[in-house]
C-alpha atoms as a PDB file:
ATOM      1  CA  UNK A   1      40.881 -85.861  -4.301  1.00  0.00           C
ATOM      2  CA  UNK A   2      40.227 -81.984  -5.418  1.00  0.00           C
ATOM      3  CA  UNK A   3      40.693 -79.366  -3.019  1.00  0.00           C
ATOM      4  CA  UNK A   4      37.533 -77.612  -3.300  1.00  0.00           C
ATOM      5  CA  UNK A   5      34.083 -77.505  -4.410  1.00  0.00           C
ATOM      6  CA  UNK A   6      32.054 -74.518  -5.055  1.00  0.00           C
ATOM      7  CA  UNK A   7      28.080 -75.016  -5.461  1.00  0.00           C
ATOM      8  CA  UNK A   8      26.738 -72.068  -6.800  1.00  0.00           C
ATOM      9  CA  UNK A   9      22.759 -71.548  -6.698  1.00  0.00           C
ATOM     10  CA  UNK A  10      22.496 -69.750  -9.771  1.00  0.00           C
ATOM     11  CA  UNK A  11      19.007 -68.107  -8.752  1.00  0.00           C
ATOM     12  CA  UNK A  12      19.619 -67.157  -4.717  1.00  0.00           C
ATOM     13  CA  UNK A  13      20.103 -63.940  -3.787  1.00  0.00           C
ATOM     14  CA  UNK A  14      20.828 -60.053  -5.100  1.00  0.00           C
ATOM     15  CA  UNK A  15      23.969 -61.599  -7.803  1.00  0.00           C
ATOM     16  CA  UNK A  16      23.090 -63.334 -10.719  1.00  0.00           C
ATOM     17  CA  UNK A  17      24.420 -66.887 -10.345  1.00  0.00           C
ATOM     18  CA  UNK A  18      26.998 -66.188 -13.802  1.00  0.00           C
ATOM     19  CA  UNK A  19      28.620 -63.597 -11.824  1.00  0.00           C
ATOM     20  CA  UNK A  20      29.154 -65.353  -8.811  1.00  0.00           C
ATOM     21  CA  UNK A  21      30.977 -67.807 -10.463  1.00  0.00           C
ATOM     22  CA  UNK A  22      33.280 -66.026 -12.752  1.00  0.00           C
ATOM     23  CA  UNK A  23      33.899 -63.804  -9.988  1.00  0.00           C
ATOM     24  CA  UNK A  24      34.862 -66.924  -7.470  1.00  0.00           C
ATOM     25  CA  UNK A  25      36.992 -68.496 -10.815  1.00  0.00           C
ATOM     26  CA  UNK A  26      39.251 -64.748 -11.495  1.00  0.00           C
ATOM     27  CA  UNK A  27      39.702 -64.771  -7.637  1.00  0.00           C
ATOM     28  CA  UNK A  28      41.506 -68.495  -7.623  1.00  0.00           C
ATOM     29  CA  UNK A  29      43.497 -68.024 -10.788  1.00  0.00           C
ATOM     30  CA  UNK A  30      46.961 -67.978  -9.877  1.00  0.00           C
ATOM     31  CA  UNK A  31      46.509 -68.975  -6.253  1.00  0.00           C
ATOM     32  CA  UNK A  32      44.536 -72.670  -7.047  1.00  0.00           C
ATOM     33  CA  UNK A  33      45.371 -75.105 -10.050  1.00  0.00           C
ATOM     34  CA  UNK A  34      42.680 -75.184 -12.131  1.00  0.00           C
ATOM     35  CA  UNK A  35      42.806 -78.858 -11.560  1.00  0.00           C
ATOM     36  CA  UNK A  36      42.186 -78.366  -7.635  1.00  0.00           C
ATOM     37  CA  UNK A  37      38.646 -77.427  -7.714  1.00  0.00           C
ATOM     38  CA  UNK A  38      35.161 -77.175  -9.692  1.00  0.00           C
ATOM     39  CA  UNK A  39      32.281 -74.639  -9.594  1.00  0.00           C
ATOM     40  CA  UNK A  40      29.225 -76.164 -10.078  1.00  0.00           C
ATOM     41  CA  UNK A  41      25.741 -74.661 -10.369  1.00  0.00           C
ATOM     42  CA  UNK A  42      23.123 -76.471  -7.947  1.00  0.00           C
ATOM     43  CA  UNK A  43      20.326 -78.476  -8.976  1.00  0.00           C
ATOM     44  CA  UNK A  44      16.772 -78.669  -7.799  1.00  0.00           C
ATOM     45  CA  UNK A  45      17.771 -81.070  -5.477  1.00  0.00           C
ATOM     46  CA  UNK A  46      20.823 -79.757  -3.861  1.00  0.00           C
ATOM     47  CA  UNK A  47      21.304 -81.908  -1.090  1.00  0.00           C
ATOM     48  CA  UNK A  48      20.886 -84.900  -3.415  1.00  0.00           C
ATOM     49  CA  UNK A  49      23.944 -83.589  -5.601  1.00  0.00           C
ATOM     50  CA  UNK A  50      26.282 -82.604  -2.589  1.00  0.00           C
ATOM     51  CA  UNK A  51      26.166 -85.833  -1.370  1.00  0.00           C
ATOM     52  CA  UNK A  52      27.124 -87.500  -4.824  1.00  0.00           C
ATOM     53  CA  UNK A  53      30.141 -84.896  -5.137  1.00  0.00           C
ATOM     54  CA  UNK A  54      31.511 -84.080  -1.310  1.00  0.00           C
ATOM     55  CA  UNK A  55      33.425 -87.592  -0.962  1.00  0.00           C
ATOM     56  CA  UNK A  56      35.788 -86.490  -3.628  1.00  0.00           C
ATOM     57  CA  UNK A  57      36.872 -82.820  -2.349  1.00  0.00           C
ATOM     58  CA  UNK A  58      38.914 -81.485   0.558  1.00  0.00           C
ATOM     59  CA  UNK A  59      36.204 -79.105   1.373  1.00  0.00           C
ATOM     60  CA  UNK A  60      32.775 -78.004  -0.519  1.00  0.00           C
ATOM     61  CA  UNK A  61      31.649 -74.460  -0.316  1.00  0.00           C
ATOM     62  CA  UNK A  62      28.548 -73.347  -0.811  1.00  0.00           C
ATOM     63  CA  UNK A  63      27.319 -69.839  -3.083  1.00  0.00           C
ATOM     64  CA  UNK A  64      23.806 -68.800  -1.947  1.00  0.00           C
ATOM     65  CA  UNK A  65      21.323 -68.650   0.904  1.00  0.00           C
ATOM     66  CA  UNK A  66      20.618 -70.486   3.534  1.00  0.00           C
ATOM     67  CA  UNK A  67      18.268 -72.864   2.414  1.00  0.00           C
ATOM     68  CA  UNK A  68      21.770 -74.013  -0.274  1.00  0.00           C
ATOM     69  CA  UNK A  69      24.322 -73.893   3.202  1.00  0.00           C
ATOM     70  CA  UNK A  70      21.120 -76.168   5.013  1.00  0.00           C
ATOM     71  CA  UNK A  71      21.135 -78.380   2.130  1.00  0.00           C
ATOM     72  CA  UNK A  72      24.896 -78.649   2.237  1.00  0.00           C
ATOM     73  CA  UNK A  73      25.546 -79.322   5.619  1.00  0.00           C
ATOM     74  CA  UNK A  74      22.133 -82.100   5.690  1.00  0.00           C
ATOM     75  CA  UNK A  75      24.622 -83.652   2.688  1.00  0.00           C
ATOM     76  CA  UNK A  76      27.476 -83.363   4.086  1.00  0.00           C
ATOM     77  CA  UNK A  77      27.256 -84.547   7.556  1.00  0.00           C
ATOM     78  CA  UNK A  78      26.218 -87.773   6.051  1.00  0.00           C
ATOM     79  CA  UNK A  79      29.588 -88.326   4.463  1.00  0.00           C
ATOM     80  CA  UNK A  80      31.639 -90.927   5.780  1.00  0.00           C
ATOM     81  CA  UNK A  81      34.508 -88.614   6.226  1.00  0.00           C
ATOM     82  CA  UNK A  82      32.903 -84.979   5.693  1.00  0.00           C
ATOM     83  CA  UNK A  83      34.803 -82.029   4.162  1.00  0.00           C
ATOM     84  CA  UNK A  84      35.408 -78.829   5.591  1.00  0.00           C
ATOM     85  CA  UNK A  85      32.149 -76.494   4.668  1.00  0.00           C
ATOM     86  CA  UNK A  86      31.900 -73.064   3.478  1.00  0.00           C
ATOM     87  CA  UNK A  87      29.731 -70.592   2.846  1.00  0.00           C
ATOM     88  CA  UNK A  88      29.455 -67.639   0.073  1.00  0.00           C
ATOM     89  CA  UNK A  89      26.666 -65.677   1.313  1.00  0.00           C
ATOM     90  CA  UNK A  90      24.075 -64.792  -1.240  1.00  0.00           C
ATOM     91  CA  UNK A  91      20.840 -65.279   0.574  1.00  0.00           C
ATOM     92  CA  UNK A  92      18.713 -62.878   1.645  1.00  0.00           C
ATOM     93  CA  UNK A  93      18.858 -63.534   5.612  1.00  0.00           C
ATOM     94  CA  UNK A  94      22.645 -65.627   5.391  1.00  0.00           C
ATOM     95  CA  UNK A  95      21.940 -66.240   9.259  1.00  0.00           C
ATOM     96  CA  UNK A  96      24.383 -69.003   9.683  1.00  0.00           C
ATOM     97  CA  UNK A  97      27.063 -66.725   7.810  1.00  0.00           C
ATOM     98  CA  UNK A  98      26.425 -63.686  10.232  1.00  0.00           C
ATOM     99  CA  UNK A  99      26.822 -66.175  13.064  1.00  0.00           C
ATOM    100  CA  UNK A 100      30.128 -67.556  11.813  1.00  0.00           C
ATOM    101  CA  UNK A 101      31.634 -63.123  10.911  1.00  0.00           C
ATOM    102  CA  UNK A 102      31.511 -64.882   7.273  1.00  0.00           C
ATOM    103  CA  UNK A 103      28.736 -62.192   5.813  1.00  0.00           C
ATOM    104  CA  UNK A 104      31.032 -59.473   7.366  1.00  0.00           C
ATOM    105  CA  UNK A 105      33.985 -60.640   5.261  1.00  0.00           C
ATOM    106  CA  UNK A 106      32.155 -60.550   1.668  1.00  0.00           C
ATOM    107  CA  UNK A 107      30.547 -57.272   3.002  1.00  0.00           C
ATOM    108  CA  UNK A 108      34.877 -55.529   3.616  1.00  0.00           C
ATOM    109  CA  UNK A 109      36.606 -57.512   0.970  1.00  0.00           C
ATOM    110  CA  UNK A 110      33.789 -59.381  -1.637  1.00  0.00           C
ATOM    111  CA  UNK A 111      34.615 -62.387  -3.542  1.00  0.00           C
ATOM    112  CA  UNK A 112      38.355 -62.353  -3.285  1.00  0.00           C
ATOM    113  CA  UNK A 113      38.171 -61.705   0.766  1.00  0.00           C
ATOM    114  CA  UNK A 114      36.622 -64.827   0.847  1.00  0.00           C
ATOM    115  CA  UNK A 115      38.552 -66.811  -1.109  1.00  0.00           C
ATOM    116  CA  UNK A 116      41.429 -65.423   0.788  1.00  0.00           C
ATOM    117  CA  UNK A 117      39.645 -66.834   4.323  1.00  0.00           C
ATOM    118  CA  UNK A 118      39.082 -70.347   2.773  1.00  0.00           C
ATOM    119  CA  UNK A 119      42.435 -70.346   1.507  1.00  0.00           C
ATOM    120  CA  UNK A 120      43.832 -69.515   5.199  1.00  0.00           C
ATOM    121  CA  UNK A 121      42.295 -72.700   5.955  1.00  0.00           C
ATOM    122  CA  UNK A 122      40.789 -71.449   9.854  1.00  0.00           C
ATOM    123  CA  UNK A 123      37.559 -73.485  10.964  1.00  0.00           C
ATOM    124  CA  UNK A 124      35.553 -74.041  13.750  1.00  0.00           C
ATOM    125  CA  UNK A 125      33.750 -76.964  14.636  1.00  0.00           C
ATOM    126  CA  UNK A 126      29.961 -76.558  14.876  1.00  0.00           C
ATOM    127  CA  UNK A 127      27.212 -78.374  16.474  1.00  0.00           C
ATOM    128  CA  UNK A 128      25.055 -80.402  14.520  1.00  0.00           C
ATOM    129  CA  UNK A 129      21.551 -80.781  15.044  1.00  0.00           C
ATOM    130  CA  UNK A 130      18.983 -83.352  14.141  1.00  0.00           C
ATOM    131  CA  UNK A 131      15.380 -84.434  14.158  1.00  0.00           C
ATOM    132  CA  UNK A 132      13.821 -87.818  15.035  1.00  0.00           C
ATOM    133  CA  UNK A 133      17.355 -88.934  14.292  1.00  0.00           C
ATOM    134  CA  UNK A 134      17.313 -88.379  10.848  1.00  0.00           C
ATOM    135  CA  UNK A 135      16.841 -84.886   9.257  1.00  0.00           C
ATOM    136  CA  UNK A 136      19.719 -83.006  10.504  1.00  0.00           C
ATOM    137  CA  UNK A 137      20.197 -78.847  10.445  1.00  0.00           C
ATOM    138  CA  UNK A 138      22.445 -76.785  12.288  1.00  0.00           C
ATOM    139  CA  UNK A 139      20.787 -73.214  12.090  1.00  0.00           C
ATOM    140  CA  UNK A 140      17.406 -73.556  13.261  1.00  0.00           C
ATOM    141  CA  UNK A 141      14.049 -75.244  13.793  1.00  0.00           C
ATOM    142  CA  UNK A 142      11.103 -72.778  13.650  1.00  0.00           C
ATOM    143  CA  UNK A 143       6.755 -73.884  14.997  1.00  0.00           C
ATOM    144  CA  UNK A 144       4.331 -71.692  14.376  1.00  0.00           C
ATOM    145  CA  UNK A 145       4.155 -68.129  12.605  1.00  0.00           C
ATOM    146  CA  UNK A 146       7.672 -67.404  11.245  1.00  0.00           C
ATOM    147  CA  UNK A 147       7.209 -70.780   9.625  1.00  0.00           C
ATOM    148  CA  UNK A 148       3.874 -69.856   8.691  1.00  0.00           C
ATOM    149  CA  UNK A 149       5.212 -66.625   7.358  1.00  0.00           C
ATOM    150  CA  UNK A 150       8.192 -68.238   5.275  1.00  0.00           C
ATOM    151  CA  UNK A 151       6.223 -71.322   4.160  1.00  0.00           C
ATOM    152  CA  UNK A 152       3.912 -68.426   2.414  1.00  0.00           C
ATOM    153  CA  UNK A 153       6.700 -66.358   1.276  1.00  0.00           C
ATOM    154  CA  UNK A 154       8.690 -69.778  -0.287  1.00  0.00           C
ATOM    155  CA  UNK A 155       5.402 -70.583  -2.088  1.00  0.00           C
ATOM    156  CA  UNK A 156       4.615 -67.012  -3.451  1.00  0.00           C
ATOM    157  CA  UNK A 157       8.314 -65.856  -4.260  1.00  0.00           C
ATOM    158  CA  UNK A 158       9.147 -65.125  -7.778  1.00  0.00           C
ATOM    159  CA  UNK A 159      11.656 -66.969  -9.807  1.00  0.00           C
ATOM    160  CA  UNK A 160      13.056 -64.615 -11.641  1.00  0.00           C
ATOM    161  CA  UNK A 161      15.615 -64.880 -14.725  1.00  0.00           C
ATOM    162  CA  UNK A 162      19.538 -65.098 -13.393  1.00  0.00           C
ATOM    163  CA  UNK A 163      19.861 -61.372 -14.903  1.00  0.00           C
ATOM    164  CA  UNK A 164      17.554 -59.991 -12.904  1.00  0.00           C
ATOM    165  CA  UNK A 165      18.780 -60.936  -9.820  1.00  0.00           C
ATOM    166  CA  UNK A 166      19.193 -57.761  -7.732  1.00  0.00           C
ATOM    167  CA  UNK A 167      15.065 -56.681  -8.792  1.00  0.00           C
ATOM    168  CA  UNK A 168      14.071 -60.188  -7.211  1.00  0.00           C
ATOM    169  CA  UNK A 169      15.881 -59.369  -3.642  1.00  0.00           C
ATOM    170  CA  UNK A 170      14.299 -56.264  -3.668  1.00  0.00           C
ATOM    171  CA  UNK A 171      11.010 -57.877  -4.631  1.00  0.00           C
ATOM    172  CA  UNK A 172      11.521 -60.345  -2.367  1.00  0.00           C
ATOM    173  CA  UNK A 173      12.085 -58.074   0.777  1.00  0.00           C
ATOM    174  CA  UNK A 174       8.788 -56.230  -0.198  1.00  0.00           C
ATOM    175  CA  UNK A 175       7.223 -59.788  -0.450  1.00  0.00           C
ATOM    176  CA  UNK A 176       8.060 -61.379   2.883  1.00  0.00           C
ATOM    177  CA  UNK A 177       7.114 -58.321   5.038  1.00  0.00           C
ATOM    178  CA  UNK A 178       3.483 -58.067   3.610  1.00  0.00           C
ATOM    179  CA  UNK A 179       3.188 -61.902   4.397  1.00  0.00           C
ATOM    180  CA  UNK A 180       4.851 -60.900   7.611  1.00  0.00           C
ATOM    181  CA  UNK A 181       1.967 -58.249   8.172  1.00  0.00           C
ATOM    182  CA  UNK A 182      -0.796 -60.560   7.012  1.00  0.00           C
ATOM    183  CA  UNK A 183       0.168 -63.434   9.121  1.00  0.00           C
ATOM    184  CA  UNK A 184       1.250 -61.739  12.194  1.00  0.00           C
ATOM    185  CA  UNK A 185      -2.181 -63.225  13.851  1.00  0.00           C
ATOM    186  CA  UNK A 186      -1.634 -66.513  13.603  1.00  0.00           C
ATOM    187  CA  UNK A 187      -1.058 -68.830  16.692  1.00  0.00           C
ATOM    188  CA  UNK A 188      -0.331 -72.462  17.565  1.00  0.00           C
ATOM    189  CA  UNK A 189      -4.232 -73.405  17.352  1.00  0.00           C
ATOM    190  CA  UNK A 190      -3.447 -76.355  19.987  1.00  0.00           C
ATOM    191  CA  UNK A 191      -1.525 -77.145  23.287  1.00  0.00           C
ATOM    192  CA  UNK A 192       1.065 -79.203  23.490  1.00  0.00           C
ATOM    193  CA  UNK A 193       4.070 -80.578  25.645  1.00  0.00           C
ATOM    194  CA  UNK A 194       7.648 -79.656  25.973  1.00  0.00           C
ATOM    195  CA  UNK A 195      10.392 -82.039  27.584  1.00  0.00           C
ATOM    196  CA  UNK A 196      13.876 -81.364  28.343  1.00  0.00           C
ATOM    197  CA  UNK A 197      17.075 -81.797  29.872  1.00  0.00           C
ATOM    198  CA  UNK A 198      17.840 -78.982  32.475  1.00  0.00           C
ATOM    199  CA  UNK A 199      21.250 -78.073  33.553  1.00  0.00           C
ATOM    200  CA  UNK A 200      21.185 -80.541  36.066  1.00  0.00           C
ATOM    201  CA  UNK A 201      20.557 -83.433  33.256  1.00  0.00           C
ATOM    202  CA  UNK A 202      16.734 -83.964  34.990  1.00  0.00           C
ATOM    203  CA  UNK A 203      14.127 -84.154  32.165  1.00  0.00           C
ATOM    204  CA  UNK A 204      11.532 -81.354  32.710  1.00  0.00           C
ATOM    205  CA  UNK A 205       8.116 -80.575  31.751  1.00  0.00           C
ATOM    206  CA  UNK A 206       6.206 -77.745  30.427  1.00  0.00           C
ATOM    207  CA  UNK A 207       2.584 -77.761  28.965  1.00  0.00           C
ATOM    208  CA  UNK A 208       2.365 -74.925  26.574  1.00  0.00           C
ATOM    209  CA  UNK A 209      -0.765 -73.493  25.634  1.00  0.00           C
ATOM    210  CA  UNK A 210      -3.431 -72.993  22.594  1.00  0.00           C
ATOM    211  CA  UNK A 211      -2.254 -69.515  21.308  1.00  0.00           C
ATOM    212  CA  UNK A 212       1.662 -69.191  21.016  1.00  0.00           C
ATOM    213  CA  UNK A 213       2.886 -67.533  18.634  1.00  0.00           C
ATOM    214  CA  UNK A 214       5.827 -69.930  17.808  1.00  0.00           C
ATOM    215  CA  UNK A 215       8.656 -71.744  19.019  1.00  0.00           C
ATOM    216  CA  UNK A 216      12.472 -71.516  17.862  1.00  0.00           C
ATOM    217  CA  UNK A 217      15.000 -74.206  18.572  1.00  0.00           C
ATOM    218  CA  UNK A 218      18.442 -72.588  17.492  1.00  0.00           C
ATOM    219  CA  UNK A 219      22.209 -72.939  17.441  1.00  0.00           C
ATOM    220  CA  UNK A 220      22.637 -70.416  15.206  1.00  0.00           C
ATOM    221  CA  UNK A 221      23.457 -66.748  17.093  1.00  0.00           C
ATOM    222  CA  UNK A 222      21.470 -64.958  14.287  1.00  0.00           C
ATOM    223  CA  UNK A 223      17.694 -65.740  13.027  1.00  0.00           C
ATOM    224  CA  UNK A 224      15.530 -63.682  10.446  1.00  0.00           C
ATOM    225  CA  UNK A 225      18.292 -61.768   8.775  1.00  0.00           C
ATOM    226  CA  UNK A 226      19.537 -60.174  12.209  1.00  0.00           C
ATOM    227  CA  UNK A 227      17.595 -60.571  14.985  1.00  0.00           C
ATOM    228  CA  UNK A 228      19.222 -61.809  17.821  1.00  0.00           C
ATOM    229  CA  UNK A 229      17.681 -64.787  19.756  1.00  0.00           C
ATOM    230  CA  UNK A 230      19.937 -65.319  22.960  1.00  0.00           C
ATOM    231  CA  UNK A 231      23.102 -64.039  24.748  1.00  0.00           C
ATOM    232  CA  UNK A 232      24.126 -68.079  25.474  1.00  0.00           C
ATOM    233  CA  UNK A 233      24.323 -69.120  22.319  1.00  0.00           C
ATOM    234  CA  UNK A 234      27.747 -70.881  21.273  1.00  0.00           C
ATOM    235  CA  UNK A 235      27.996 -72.705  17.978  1.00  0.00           C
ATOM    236  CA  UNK A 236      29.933 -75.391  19.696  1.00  0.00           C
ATOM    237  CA  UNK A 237      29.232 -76.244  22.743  1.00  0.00           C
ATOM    238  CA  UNK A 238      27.269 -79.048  22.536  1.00  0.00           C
ATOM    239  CA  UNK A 239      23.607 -77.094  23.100  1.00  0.00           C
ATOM    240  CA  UNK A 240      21.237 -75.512  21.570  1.00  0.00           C
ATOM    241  CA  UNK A 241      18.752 -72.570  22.666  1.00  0.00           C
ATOM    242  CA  UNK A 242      14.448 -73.072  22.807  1.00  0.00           C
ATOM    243  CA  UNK A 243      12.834 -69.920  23.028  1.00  0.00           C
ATOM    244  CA  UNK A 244       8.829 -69.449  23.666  1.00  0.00           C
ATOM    245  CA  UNK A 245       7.585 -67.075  21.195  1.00  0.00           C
ATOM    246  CA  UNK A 246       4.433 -66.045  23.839  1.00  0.00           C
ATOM    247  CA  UNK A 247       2.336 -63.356  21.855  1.00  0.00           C
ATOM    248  CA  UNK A 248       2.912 -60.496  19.634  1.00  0.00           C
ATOM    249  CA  UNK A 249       4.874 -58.793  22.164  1.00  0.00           C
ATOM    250  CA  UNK A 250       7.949 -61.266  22.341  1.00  0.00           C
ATOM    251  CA  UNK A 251       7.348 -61.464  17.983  1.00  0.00           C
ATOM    252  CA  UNK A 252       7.918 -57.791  17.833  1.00  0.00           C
ATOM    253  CA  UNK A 253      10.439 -57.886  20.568  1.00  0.00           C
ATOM    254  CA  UNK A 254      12.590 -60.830  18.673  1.00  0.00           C
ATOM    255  CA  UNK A 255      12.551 -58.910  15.849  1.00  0.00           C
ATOM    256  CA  UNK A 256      13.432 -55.473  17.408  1.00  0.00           C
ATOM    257  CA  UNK A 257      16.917 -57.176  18.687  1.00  0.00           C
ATOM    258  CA  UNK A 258      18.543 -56.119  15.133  1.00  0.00           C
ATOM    259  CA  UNK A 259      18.341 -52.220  15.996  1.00  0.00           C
ATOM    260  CA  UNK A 260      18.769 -52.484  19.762  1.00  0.00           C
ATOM    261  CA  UNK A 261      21.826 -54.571  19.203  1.00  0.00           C
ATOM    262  CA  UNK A 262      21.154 -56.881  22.564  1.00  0.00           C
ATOM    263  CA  UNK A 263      19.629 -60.488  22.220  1.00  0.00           C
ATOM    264  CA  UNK A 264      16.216 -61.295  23.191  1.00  0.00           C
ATOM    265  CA  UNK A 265      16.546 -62.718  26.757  1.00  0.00           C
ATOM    266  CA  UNK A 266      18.016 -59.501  27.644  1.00  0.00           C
ATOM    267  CA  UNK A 267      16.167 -56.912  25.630  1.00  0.00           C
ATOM    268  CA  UNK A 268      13.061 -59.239  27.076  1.00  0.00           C
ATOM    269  CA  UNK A 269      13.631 -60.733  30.309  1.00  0.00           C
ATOM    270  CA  UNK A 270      10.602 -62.458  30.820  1.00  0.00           C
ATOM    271  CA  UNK A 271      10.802 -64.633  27.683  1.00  0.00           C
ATOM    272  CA  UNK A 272      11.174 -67.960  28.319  1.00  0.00           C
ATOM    273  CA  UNK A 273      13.748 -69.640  27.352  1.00  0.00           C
ATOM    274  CA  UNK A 274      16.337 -72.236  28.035  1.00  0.00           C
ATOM    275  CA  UNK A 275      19.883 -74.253  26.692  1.00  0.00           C
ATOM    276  CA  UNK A 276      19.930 -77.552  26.512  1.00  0.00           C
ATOM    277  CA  UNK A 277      20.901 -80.913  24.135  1.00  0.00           C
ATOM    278  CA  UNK A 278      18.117 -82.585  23.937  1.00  0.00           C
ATOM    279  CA  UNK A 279      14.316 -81.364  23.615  1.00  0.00           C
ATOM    280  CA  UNK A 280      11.245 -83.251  22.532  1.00  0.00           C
ATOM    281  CA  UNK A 281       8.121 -81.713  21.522  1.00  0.00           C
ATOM    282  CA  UNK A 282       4.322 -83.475  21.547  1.00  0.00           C
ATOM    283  CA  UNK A 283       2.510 -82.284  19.105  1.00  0.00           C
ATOM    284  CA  UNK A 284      -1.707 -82.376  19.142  1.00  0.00           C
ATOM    285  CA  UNK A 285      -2.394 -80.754  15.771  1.00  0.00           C
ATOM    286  CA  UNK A 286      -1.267 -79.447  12.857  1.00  0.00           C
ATOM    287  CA  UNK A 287       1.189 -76.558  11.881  1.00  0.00           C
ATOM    288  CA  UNK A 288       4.082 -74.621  10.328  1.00  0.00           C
ATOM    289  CA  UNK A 289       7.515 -75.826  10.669  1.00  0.00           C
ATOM    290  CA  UNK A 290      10.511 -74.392   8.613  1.00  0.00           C
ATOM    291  CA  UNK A 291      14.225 -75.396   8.883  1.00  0.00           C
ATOM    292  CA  UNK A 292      17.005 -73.123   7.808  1.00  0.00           C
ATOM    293  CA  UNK A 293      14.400 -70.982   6.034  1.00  0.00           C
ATOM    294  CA  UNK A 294      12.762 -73.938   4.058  1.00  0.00           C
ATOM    295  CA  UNK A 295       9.592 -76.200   4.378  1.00  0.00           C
ATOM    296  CA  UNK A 296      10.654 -79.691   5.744  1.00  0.00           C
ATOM    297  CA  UNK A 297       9.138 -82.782   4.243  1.00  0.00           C
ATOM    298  CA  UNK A 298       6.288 -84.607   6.118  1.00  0.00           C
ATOM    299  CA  UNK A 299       8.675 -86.807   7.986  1.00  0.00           C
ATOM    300  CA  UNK A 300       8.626 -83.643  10.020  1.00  0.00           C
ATOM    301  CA  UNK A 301       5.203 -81.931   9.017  1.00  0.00           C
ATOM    302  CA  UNK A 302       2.646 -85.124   9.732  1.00  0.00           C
ATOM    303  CA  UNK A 303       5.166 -86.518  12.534  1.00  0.00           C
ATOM    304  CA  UNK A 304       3.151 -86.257  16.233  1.00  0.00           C
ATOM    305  CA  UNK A 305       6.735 -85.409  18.096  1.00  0.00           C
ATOM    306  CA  UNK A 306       9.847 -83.923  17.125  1.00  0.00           C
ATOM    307  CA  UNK A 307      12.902 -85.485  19.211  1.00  0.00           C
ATOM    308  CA  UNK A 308      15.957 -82.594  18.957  1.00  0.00           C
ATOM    309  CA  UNK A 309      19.024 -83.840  19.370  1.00  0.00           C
ATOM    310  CA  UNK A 310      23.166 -82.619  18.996  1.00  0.00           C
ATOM    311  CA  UNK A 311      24.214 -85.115  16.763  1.00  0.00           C
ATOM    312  CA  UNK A 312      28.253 -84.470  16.124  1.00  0.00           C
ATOM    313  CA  UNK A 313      30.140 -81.661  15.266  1.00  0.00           C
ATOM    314  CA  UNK A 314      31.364 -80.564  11.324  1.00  0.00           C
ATOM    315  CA  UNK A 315      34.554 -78.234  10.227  1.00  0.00           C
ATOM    316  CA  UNK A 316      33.435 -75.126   9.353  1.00  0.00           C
ATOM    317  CA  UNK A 317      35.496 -72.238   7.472  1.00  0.00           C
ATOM    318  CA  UNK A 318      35.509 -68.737   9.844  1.00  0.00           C
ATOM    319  CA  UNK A 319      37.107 -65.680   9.768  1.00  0.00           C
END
């Protein structure tokens, strides 16, 4: 068994993928056998090819955003005995890396920084996620108009040519806040119930509305590229947050956290929002969902209730 795998998405982010890779190759010679790992560029269908390839290494890191590390981890956690995961981050929100200090080590130290952390070998174990028992995440589950908003944006983006990598982030960022503009009306166009276990392990009730703007389910500390979601989130604790997007107000407010540098239920108090480890959602119509930044498949989209689960914990590489 090799030590480590690095998947590379050759077209995420502001680095061509070429670069990454010879960058991540100079920074292990000398330190890793050649023989002791493999870069490989994903495929369309990444999760498809980590699962084929993470049985036979010690640990499989991925280069790119976080639709590649929510790809990983859905292909990973499905491995009999799972490697230790890792992250590059190349993306252009890298939420889950901000959560674990990983973005803060490329930002200090680049390429060889990180190399350095995997080869210090310090994890944590993180929560695991999944939906109706089967599609699993561990960053976050977005309803209504973020999803609506990045569901738009993943449609429209451009794929640019590897060597043009740092004009696409750039057009990118223009992109996804004019969809953000255009699509800042749009609600939940139906009410529906939430159920979940309170702290007290009673299962509770709540009948939400026609007209929210959105609700998040996350474990992750960060969501949207910086925005802070809740001051009780811990990666590993077994729980995960639910937060009632209301109206515009909390939308802008959510997405003000970044500059006031305080989460939302404390920059908002009157959000509503709650921890728990298990959640189920009825749904009466039809949507936007997005998971780690990408479109699900209609196991999720056409399904009339999401079940949320923690599902078991996986090794992660930290800082």
């Amino acid at each position: 068994m090799k030590k480590f795998l690095f998947l590379v998405n050759p077209i995420s982010g502001s680095s061509p993928g070429t670069i990454v890779a010879s960058r991540i190759a100079h920074a292990l010679k000398g330190r890793v056998p050649y023989s002791q790992y493999d870069i490989v560029f994903t495929e369309k269908d990444i999760a498809a090819q980590a699962s084929a390839l993470a049985p036979h290494y010690e640990a499989v890191i991925g280069a790119g955003g976080d639709g590649t590390f929510g790809a990983l981890v859905q292909a990973a956690a499905q491995t009999p005995n799972p490697p230790k995961i890792g992250v590059i981050p190349f993306g252009v929100g890298n939420d889950f890396a901000r959560s674990l200090g990983v973005l803060e080590v490329l930002k200090h130290w680049g390429i060889p920084g990180m190399i350095n952390m995997f080869l210090a070998g310090k994890t944590k174990m993180v929560d695991v996620l999944h939906i109706n028992g089967e599609h699993l995440f561990s960053s976050y589950l977005g309803i209504g108009n973020d999803a609506k908003i990045s569901n738009t944006f993943n449609h429209f983006r451009p794929r640019t040519p590897r060597s043009v990598a740092g004009l696409r982030i750039g057009i990118n960022k223009v992109l996804y806040t004019g969809f953000s503009l255009r699509n800042l009306a749009y609600t939940i166009p139906f009410a529906f119930e939430i159920r979940y276990r309170n702290s007290s392990g009673r299962e509770t009730c709540v009948n939400a509305p026609v007209g929210l703007h959105g609700i998040l389910v996350t474990n992750s500390a960060i969501y949207a590229g910086g925005a802070k979601v809740s001051s009780r989130t811990d990666l590993s604790d077994g729980k995960f947050e639910v937060t009632v997007i209301k109206d515009i107000r909390h939308w802008w407010a959510m997405h003000l956290t970044r500059f006031f540098k305080m989460p939302l239920d404390e920059l908002s108090p009157m959000v509503y929002q709650i921890s728990t480890d298990w959640l189920k959602i009825s749904l009466n119509g039809e949507t936007f969902f997005q998971i780690d930044g990408e479109e699900p498949g209609p196991e999720i989209t056409e399904a009339k209730s999401l079940e949320v689960k923690v599902s078991h914990q996986m090794e992660m590489f930290r800082p």
